[in-house]
Protein backbone atom coordinates (compact mmCIF):
# COMPACT_ATOMS: atom_id res chain seq x y z
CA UNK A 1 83.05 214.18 29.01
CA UNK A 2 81.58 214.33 25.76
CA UNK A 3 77.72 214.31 25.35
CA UNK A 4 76.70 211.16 22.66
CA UNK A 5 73.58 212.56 20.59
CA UNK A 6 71.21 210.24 20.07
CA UNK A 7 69.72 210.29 16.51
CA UNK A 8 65.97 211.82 17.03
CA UNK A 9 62.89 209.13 16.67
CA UNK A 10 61.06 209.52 13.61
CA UNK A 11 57.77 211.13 13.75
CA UNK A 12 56.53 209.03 10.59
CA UNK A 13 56.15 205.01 10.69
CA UNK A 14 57.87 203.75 6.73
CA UNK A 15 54.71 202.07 5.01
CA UNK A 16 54.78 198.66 4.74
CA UNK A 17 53.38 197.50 0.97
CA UNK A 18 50.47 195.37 1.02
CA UNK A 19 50.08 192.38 -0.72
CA UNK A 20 46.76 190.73 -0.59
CA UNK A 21 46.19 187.37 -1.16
CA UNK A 22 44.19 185.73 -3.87
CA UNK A 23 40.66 185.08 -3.16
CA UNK A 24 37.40 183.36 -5.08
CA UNK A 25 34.31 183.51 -4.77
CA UNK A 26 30.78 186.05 -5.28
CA UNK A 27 31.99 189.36 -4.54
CA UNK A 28 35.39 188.86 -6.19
CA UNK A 29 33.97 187.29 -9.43
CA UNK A 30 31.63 190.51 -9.54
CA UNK A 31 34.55 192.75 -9.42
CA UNK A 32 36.44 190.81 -12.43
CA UNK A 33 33.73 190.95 -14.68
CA UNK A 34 32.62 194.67 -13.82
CA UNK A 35 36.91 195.44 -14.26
CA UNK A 36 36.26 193.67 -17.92
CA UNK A 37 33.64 195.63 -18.45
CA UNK A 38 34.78 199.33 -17.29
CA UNK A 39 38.17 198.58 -19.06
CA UNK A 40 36.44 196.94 -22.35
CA UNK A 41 34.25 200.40 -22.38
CA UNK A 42 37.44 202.70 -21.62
CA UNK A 43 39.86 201.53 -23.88
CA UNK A 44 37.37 200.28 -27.18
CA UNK A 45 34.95 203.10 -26.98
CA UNK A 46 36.99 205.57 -29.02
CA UNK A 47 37.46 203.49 -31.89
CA UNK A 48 33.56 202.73 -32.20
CA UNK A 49 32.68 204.36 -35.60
CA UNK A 50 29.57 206.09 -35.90
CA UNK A 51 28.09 207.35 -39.33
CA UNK A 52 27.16 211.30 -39.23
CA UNK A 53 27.32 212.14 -43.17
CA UNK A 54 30.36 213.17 -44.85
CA UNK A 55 30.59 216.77 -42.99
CA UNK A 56 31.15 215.22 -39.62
CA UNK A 57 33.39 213.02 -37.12
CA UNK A 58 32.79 209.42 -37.52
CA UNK A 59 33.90 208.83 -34.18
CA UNK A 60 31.16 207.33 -31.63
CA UNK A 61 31.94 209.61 -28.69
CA UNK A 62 33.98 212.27 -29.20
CA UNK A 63 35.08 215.47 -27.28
CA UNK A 64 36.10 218.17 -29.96
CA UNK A 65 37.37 220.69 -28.08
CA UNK A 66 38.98 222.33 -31.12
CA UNK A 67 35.53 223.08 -32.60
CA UNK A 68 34.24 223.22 -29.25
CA UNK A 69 31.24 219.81 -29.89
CA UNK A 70 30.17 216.99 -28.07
CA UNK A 71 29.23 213.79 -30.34
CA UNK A 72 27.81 210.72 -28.61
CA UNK A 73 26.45 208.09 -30.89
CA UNK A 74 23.34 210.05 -32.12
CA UNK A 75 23.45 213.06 -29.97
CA UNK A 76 25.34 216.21 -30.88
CA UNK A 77 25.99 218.74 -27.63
CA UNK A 78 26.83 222.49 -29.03
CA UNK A 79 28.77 225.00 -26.47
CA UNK A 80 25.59 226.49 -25.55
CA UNK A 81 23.62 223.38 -24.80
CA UNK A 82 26.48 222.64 -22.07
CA UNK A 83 23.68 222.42 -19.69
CA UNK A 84 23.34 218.91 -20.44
CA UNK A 85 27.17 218.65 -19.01
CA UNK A 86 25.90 220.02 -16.23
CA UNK A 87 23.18 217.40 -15.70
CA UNK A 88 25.25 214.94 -16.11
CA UNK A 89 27.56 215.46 -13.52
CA UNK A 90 24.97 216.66 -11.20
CA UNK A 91 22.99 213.10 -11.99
CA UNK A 92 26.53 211.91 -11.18
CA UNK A 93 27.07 213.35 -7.97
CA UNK A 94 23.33 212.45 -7.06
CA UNK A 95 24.17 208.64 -8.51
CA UNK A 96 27.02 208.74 -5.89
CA UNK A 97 25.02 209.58 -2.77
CA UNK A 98 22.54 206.96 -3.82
CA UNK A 99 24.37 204.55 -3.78
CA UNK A 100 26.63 205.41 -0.77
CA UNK A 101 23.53 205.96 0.80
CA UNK A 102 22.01 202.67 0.29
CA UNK A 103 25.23 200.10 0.41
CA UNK A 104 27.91 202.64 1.82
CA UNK A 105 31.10 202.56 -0.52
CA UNK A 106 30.48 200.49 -3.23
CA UNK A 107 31.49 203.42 -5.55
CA UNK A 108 34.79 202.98 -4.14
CA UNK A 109 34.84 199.37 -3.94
CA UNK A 110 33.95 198.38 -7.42
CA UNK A 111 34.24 201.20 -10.01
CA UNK A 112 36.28 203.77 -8.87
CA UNK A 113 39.22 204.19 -11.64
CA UNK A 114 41.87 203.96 -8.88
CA UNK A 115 40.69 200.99 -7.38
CA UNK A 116 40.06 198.99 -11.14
CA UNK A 117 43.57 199.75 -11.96
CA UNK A 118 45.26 198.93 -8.98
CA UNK A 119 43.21 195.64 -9.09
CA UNK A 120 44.83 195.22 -12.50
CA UNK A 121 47.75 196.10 -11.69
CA UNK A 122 47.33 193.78 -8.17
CA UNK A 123 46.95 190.88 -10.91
CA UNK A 124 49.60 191.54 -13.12
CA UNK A 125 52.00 191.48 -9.80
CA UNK A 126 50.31 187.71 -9.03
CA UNK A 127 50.88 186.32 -12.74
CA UNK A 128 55.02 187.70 -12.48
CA UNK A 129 55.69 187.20 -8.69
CA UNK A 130 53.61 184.89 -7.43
CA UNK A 131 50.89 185.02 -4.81
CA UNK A 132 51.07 186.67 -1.06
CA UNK A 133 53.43 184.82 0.89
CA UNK A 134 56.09 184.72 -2.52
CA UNK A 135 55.74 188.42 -2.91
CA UNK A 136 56.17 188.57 0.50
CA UNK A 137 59.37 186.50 1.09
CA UNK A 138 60.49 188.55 -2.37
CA UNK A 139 59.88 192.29 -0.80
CA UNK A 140 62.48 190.81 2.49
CA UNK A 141 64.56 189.61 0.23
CA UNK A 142 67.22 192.44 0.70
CA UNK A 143 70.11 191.03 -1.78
CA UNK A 144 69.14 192.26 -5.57
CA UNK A 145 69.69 188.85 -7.05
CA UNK A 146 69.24 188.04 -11.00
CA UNK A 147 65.82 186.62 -10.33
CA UNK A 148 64.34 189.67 -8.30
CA UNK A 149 65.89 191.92 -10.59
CA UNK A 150 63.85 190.24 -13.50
CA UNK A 151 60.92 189.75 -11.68
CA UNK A 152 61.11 193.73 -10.99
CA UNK A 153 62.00 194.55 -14.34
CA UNK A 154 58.60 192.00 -15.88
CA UNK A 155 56.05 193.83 -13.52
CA UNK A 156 57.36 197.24 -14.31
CA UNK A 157 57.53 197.14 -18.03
CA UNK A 158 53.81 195.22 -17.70
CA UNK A 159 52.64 197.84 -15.48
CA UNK A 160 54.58 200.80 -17.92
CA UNK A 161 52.64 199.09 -20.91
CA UNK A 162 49.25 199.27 -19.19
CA UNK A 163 49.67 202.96 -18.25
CA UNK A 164 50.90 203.87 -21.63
CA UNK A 165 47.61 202.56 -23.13
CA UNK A 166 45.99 203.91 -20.12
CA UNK A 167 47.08 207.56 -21.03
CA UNK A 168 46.82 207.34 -24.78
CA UNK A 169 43.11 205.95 -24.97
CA UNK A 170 42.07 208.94 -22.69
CA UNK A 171 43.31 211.13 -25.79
CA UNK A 172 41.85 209.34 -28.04
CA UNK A 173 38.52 210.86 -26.87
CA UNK A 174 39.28 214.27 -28.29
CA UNK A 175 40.24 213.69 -32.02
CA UNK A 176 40.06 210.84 -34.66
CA UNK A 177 41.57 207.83 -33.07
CA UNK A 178 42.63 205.86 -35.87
CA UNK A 179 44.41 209.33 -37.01
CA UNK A 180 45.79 210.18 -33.53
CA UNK A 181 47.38 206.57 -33.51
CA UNK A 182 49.07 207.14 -36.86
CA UNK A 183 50.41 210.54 -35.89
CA UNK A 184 51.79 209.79 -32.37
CA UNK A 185 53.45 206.71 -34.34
CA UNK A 186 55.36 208.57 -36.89
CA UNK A 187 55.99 211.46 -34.32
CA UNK A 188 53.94 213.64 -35.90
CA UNK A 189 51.31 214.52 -33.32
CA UNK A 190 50.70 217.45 -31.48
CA UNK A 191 53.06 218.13 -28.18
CA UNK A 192 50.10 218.56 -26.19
CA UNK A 193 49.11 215.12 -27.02
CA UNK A 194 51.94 213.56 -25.98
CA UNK A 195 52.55 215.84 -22.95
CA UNK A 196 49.06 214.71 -21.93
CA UNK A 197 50.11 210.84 -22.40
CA UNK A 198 53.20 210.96 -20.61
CA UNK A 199 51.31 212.64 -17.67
CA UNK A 200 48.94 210.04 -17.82
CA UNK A 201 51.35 207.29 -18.26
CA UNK A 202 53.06 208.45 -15.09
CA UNK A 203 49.81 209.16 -12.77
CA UNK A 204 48.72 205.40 -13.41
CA UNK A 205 51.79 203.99 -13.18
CA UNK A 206 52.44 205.37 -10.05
CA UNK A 207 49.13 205.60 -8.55
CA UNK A 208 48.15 201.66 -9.61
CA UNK A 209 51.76 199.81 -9.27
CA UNK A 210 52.65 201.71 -5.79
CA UNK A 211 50.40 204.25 -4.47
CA UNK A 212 47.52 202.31 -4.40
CA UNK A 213 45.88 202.48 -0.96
CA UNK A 214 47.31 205.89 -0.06
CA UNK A 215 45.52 207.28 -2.61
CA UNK A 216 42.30 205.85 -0.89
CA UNK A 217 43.23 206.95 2.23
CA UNK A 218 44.85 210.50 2.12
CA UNK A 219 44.52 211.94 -1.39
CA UNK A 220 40.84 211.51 -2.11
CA UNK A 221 38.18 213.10 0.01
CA UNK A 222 35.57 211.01 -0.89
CA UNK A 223 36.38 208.79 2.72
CA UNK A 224 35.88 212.03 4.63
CA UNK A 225 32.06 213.08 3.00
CA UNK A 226 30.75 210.13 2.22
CA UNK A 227 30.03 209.39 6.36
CA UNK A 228 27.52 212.29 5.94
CA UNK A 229 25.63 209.84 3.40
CA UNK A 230 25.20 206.69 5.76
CA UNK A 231 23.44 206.32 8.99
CA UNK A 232 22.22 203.88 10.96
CA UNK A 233 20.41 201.87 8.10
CA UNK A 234 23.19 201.60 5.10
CA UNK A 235 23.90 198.33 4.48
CA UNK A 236 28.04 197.84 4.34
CA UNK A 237 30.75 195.28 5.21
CA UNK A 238 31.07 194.22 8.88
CA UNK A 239 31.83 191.81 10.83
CA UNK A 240 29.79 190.29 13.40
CA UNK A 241 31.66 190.40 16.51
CA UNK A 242 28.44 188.77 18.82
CA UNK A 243 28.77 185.56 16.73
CA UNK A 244 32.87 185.74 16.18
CA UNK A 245 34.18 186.82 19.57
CA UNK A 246 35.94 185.68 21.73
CA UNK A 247 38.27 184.82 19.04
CA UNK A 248 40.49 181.86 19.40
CA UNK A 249 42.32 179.23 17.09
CA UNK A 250 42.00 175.76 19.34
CA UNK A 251 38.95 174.54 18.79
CA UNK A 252 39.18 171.23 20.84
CA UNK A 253 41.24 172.50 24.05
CA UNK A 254 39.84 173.62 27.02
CA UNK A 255 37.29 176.33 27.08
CA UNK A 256 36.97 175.87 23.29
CA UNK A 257 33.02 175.71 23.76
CA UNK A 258 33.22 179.40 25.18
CA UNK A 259 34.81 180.58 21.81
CA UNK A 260 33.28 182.56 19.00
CA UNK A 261 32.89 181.44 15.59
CA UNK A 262 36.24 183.09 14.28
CA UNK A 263 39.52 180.88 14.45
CA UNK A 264 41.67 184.61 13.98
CA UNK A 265 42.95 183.01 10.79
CA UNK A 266 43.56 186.08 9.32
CA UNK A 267 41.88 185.40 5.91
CA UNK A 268 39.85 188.50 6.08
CA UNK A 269 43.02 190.71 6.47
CA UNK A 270 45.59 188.63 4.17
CA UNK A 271 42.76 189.50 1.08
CA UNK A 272 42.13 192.85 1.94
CA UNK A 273 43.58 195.60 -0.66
CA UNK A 274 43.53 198.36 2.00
CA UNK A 275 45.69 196.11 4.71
CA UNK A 276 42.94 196.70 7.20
CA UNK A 277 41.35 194.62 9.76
CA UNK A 278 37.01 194.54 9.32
CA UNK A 279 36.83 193.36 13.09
CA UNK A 280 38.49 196.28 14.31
CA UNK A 281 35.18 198.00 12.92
CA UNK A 282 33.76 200.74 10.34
CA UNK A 283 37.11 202.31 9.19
CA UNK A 284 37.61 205.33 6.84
CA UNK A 285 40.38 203.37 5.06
CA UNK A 286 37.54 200.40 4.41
CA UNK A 287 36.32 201.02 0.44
CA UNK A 288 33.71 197.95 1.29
CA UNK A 289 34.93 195.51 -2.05
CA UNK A 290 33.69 193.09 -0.17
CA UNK A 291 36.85 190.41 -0.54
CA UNK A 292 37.17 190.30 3.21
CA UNK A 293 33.16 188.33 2.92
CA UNK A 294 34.41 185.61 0.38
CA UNK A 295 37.21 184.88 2.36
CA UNK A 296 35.80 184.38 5.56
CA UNK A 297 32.91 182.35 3.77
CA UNK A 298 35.44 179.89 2.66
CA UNK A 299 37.04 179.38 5.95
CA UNK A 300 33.68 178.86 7.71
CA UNK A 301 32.29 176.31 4.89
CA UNK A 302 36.17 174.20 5.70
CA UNK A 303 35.16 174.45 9.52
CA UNK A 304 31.36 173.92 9.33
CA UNK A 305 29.91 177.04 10.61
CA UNK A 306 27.75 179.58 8.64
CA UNK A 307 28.73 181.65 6.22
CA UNK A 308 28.03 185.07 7.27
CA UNK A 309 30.32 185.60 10.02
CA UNK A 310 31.65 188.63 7.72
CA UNK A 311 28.69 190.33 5.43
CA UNK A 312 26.91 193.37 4.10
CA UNK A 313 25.07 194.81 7.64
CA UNK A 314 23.53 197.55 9.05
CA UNK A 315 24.02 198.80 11.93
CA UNK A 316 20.15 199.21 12.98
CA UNK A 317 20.29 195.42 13.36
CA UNK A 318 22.91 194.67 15.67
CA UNK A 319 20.51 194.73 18.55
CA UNK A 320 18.25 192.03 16.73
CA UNK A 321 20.91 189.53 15.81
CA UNK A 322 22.52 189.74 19.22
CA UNK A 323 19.12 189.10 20.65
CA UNK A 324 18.78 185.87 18.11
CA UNK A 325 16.08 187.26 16.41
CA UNK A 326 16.11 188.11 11.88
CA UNK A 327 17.42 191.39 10.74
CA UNK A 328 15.18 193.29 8.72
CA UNK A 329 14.58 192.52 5.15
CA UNK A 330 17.51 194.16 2.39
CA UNK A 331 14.60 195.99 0.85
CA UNK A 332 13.87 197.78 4.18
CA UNK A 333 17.05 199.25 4.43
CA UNK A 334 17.32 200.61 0.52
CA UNK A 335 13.86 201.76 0.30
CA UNK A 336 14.29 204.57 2.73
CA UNK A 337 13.42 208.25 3.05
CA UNK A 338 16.93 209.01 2.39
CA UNK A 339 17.74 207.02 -0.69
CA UNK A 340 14.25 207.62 -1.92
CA UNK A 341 14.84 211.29 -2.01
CA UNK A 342 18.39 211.07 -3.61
CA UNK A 343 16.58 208.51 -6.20
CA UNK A 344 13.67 211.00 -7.10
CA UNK A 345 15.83 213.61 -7.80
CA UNK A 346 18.17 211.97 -9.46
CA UNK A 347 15.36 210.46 -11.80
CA UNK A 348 13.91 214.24 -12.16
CA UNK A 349 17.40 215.64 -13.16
CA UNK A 350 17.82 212.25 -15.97
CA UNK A 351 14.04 213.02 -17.27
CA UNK A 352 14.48 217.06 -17.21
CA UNK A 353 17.26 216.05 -19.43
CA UNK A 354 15.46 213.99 -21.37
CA UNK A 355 12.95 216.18 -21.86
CA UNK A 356 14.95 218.80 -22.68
CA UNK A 357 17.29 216.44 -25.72
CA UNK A 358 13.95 215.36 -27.25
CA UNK A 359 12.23 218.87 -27.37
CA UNK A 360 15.52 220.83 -28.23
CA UNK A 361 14.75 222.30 -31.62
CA UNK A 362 16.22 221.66 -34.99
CA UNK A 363 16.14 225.17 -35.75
CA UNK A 364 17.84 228.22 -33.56
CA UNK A 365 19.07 231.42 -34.29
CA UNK A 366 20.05 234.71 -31.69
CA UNK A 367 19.26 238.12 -32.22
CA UNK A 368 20.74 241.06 -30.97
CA UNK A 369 20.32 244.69 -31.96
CA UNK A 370 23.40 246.89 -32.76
CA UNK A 371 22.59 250.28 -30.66
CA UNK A 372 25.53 252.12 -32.43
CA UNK A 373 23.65 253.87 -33.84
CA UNK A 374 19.89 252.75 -32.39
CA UNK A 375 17.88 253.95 -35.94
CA UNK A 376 19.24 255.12 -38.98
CA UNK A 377 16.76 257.69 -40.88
CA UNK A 378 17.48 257.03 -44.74
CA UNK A 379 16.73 259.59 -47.54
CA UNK A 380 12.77 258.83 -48.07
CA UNK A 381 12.24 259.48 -44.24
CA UNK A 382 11.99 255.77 -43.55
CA UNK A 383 13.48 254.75 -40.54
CA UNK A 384 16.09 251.83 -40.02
CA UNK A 385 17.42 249.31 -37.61
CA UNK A 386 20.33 246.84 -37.71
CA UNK A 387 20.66 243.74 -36.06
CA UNK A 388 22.89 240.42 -35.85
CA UNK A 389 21.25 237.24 -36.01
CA UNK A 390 23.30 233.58 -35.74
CA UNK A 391 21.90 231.21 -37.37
CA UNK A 392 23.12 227.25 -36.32
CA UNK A 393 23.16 224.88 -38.99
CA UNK A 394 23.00 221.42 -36.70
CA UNK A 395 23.03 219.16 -39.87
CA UNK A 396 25.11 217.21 -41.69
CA UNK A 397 24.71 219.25 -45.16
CA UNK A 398 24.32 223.45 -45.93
CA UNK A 399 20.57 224.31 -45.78
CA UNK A 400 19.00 227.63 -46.85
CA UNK A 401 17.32 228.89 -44.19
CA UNK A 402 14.72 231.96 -44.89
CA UNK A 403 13.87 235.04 -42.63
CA UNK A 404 11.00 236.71 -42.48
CA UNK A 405 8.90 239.38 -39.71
CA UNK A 406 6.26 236.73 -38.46
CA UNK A 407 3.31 239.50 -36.62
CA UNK A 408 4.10 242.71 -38.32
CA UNK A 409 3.24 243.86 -42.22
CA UNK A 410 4.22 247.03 -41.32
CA UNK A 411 8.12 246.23 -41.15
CA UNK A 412 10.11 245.48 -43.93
CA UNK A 413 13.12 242.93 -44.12
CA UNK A 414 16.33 242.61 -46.32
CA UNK A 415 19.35 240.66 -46.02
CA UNK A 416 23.26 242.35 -46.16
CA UNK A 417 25.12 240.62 -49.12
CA UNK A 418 21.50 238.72 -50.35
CA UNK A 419 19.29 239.50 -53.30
CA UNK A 420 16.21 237.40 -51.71
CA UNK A 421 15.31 236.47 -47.52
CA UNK A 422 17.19 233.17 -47.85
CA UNK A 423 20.63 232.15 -46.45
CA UNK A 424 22.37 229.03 -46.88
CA UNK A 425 24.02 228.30 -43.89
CA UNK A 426 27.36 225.88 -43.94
CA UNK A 427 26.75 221.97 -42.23
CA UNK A 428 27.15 221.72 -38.87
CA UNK A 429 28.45 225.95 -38.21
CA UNK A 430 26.80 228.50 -36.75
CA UNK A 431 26.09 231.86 -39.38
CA UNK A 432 26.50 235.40 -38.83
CA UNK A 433 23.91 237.39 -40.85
CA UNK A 434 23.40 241.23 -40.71
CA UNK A 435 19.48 241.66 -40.90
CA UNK A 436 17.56 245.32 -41.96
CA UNK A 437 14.06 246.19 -40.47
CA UNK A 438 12.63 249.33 -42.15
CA UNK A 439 9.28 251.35 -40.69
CA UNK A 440 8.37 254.21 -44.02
CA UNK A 441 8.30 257.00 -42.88
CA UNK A 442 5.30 258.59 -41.31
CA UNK A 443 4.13 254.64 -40.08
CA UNK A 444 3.44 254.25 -36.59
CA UNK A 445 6.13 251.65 -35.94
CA UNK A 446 8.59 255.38 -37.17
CA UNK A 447 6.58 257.01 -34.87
CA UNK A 448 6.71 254.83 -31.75
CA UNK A 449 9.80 254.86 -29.40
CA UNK A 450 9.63 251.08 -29.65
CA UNK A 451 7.55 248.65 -31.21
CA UNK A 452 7.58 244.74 -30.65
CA UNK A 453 8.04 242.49 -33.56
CA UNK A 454 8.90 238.92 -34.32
CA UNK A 455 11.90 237.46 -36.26
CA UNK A 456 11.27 233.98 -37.90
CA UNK A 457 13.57 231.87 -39.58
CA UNK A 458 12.33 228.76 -41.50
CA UNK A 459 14.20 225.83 -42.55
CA UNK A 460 13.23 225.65 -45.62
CA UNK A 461 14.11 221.74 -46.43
CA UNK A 462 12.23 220.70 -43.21
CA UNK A 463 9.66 223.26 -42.41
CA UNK A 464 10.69 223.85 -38.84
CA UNK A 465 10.99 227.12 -37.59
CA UNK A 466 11.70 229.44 -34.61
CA UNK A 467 11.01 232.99 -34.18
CA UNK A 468 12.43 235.39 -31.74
CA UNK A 469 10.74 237.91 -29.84
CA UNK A 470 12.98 241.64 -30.48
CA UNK A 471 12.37 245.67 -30.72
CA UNK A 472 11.86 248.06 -33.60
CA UNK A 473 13.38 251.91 -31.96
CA UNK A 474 11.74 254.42 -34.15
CA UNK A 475 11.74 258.63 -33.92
CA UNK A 476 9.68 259.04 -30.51
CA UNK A 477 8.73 262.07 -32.14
C-alpha cells in the first residue's frame, strides 16, 4: 500500500497585520502634536537660512562632509573639535536612560523615528480605508475587486510620496538644499544622492506602511537593554488587575457584584499599535504610547467607574493600592538615586560642553618639527630648525595673522615665501606655513641639545592670540 505524506506543520505562525483603532483623548493628542513637531523640525530645518558672510553656507544646519564642517545656526564644528559629536551622542545615550529610567519607554512610545512614521503612515491608512473594523473586513476580503485595488493603489502612492520626501530631506542636510532640489530635478545631481534617496525611500516605506511593529519587536535592541534601566520604581503603563479582575461583560446577571471593574471590551487591545494585550502584563513588545490609557478611560467614564483602571504605575505600589491605601507621590518615583545620577551626569557632559564651545579660542594653530634633518648649520655657524605650523582661519573673511617667539630674544624667526612675520590666511581654511628658528652661532640655545621656546601667533584684526609650547635642537657640543 502506498504511504500518503502528510505535508510537515510549519514551524512559523503567518503574522496577522494589525490595525488599531482610532482613539482620543490626553496621551493620543500628546503624540499628534509632538509627531507635528518632530516632522515640522525634520523636514523644514534644512531650508532655514542662516547668514555666515559671503565665504560660507547659508544653510542653518548643515553637515558638509565634502569640506569635512559642522554649521548649526551660530556654531561652526571643525574635524578636530569632533569631540563635541561625541558629547552629543553620549548626552544622548545618557538622555535615553533618563528617561527610560524614570517613565520606562517613552523614548519608544513618542519619538522614536519608527514609531512617528508608522503613526503617520497608521493615519494615512484611516483617511483612504477607513477605520479598524473597515480595514479589517478589507484585509479578508480575498477577491481583488476595483475598489480594493484603488484603495491599495491610494495608500501606497500616499505612503511612496511620504517616504520619498522622507529620504530626500535627510540629504538635504549635507549640501545647499534649495541647490540639491534643483539638481535632483533636472537630473543633474550626484548618484550618491539619489542612491541615498532611493534607499531611504524604500527603508520608510517598508518599515512605516508594513513592518511596523516587527521592527519594535525583533530588529531593534533597544526592548532587550532598556529592562536593565527600570526597576521596581519606573513609572510605565499597566493595568491594574486588583481593581479589573475578575473580568466579565454582564454587569446585571448573577454574580455581577463579584466582578472587577473591566467589562473585557477589548478597547485597550483594538487601539494598541503593537497588537498586544496590557493585562497580560509588562511585555517586551509594549513601547508604553500610552493609547491603551485613553481608551480604557473612555469606556470607564460611559460605565461610571474611575478612570484609571489602565495608567502610568509602578510596580513598588502594587502592594499599597491592593491594600486600599495612596501610591506614592509621581515625584517620589522620578526623583530617585537612579535617575538622579543619570541626570547629573548628563547635565555635567551638556555644561563640559558648554564650557568647552564658549572658551574654545578664536585663534589656533599646530606645530610640529620636521626631524629630517633635526638642525641645519648655515654658513655663519648659526644653527637652524624647521617646522610646520597650521594656522585655522575660523572666519568669514582672510585675516593676516603674525608669528612671533613669545619668551626667547635669543631665537630668531622668518617666514618661507614672506618678506615680514605676517600671513594672511584664506576665510574659513586651515594654512600650512613653513616657519625658521635660528640660534647664531656660539649662543647657548646652539649650544644646548634642546632649548624650550614659545611660538605665538596673533590675530592681528582682533588681538587674540595663542602660543604653543615647542623645542629648539641645537649642536650638543
Amino acid at each position: 500500500m502506498a504511504e500518503t505524506h502528510q505535508p510537515a506543520p510549519s514551524l512559523y505562525e503567518a503574522r496577522e497585520p494589525i490595525f488599531p483603532r482610532r482613539v482620543s483623548g490626553t496621551f493620543r493628542n500628546l503624540k499628534w502634536w509632538l509627531m507635528g513637531l518632530m516632522l515640522g523640525i525634520y523636514y523644514i530645518t534644512p531650508w532655514i537660512r542662516w547668514d555666515r558672510g559671503p565665504e560660507l553656507p547659508d544653510q542653518a544646519v548643515l553637515l558638509d562632509l565634502a569640506n569635512r564642517r559642522f554649521f548649526f545656526f551660530f556654531i561652526e564644528i571643525w574635524p578636530h573639535e569632533f569631540y563635541f559629536v561625541a558629547g552629543l551622542l553620549v548626552m544622548a545615550g545618557l538622555g535615553l536612560f533618563l528617561f527610560t529610567s524614570a517613565l520606562g519607554r517613552v523614548w519608544c512610545g513618542y519619538a522614536c523615528p519608527q514609531t512617528v512614521w508608522t503613526d503617520l503612515f497608521i493615519l494615512v491608512e484611516r483617511w483612504i480605508e477607513g477605520d479598524r473594523n473597515a480595514r479589517l473586513r478589507l484585509h479578508r476580503q480575498k477577491k481583488m475587486d476595483a475598489r480594493k485595488l484603488r484603495l491599495r493603489i491610494t495608500k501606497w502612492v500616499a505612503w511612496f510620496l511620504i517616504a520619498l520626501a522622507t529620504g530626500g530631506a535627510w540629504i538635504f542636510y549635507f549640501t545647499d538644499a534649495p541647490t540639491l532640489m534643483v539638481n535632483l530635478v533636472t537630473g543633474n545631481a550626484h548618484p550618491v544622492a539619489y542612491t541615498t534617496m532611493l534607499v531611504l525611500t524604500a527603508t520608510t516605506f517598508a518599515f512605516g506602511g508594513f513592518a511596523r511593529e516587527q521592527i519594535c519587536i525583533y530588529a531593534c535592541p533597544w526592548p532587550r537593554i532598556q529592562a536593565a534601566m527600570m526597576d521596581e520604581d519606573t513609572l510605565t503603563v499597566g493595568y491594574r488587575d486588583w481593581r479589573g479582575e475578575p473580568r466579565g461583560k454582564h454587569r446585571k446577571g448573577a454574580g455581577a457584584e463579584n466582578l472587577g471593574d473591566c467589562i473585557d471590551c477589548h478597547a485597550c487591545v483594538n487601539v494598541c499599535p503593537m497588537g498586544i494585550d496590557i493585562r497580560d502584563g509588562q511585555q517586551l513588545a509594549c513601547i508604553t504610547c500610552a493609547l491603551c490609557i485613553d481608551a480604557c478611560d473612555d469606556v470607564m467614564e460611559k460605565i461610571g467607574k474611575p478612570r484609571g483602571l489602565i495608567d502610568y504605575l509602578a510596580l513598588s505600589d502594587e502592594t499599597r493600592e491592593r491594600a486600599g491605601e495612596t501610591p506614592r507621590p509621581v515625584w517620589k518615583h522620578v526623583f530617585r538615586p537612579r535617575v538622579i545620577l543619570y541626570t547629573a551626569l548628563w547635565s555635567l557632559v551638556g555644561v563640559g560642553l558648554l564650557v568647552a564651545l564658549v572658551l574654545r579660542p578664536d585663534v589656533e594653530m599646530t606645530v610640529a618639527p620636521v626631524r629630517n634633518p633635526t638642525f641645519v648649520v648655515l654658513s655663519d655657524g648659526s644653527i637652524r630648525n624647521t617646522y610646520d605650523v597650521r594656522l585655522r582661519n575660523k572666519h568669514g573673511e582672510e585675516r593676516p595673522y603674525a608669528l612671533s617667539i613669545a619668551d626667547n630674544d635669543g631665537l630668531a624667526i622668518t617666514l618661507e615665501g614672506e618678506d615680514d612675520l605676517i600671513v594672511d590666511v584664506p576665510a574659513n581654511e586651515t594654512y600650512l606655513q613653513r616657519v625658521y628658528v635660528t640660534a647664531p652661532s656660539g649662543s647657548p640655545e646652539a649650544q644646548a641639545e634642546r632649548t624650550g621656546f614659545e611660538l605665538r601667533l596673533e590675530d592681528t584684526t582682533t588681538g587674540h592670540s595663542a602660543t604653543k609650547d615647542t623645542v629648539f635642537n641645537g649642536r650638543d657640543n
